[in-house]
Protein backbone atom coordinates (compact mmCIF):
# COMPACT_ATOMS: atom_id res chain seq x y z
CA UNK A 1 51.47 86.53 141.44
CA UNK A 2 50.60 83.52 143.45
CA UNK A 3 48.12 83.80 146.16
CA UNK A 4 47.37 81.04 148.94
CA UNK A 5 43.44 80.65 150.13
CA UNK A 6 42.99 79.94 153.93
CA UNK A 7 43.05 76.15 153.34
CA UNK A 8 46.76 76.89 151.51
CA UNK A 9 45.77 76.24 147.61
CA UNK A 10 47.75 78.40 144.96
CA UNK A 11 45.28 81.06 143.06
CA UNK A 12 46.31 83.14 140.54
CA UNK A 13 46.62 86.87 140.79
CA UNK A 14 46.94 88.99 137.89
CA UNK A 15 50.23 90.94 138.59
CA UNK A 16 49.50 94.52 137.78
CA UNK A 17 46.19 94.75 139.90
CA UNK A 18 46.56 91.60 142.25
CA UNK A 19 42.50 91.05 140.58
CA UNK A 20 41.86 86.74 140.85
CA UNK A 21 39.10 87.09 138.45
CA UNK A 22 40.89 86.10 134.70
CA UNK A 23 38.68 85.53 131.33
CA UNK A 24 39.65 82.43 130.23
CA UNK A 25 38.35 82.91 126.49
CA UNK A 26 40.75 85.73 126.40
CA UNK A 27 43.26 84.44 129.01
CA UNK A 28 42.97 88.06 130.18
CA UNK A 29 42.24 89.93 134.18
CA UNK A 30 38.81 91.00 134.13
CA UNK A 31 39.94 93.91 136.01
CA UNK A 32 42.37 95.35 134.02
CA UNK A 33 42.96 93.99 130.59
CA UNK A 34 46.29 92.34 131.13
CA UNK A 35 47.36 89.06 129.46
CA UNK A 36 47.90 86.02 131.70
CA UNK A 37 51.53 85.00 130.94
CA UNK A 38 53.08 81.46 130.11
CA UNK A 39 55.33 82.29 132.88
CA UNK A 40 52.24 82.96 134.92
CA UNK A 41 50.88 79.86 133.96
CA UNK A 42 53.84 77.80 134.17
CA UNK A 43 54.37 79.42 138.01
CA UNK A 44 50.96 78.36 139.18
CA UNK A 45 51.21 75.08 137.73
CA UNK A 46 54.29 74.37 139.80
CA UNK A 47 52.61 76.29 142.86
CA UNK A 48 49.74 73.73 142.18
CA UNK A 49 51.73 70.63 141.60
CA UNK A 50 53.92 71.11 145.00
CA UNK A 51 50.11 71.81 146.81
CA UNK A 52 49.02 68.73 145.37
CA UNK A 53 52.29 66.91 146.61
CA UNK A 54 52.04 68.22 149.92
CA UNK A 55 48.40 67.96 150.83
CA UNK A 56 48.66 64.45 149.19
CA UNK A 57 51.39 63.32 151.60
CA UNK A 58 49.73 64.99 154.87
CA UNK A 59 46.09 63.21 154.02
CA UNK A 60 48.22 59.89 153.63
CA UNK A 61 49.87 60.22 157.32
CA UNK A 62 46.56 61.47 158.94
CA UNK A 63 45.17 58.08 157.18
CA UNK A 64 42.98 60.04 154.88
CA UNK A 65 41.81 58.35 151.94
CA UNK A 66 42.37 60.17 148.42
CA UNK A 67 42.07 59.19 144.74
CA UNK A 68 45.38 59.46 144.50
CA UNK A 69 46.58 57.01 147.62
């Protein structure tokens, strides 16, 4: 489950219990137990990537320097 934070970056949610809080030695929810996913990953990575495209190309109108203009 993807979440959006007020200034509209992805987070992770763990699925079962909605929880944001994962173990990343495990790659389990703190919460409840369960496993973060590949397709979890995979789905947050894209969510990321298409934040990360779109922020990018609003700073770059609004004349906002960024590492990556």
């Amino acid at each position: 489950m993807i979440f959006f934070n007020p200034a509209g970056a992805p987070e992770l949610a763990c699925e079962p219990c909605g929880c944001r809080w994962f173990d990343r030695m495990s790659n389990t929810c703190y919460e409840c137990g369960s496993e973060v996913t590949p397709q979890m990953e995979a789905e947050f990575k894209q969510a990321l990537a298409d934040f990360v495209l779109v922020r990018g190309h609003v700073q770059i109108q609004h004349g906002i320097e960024t590492a990556a203009s």
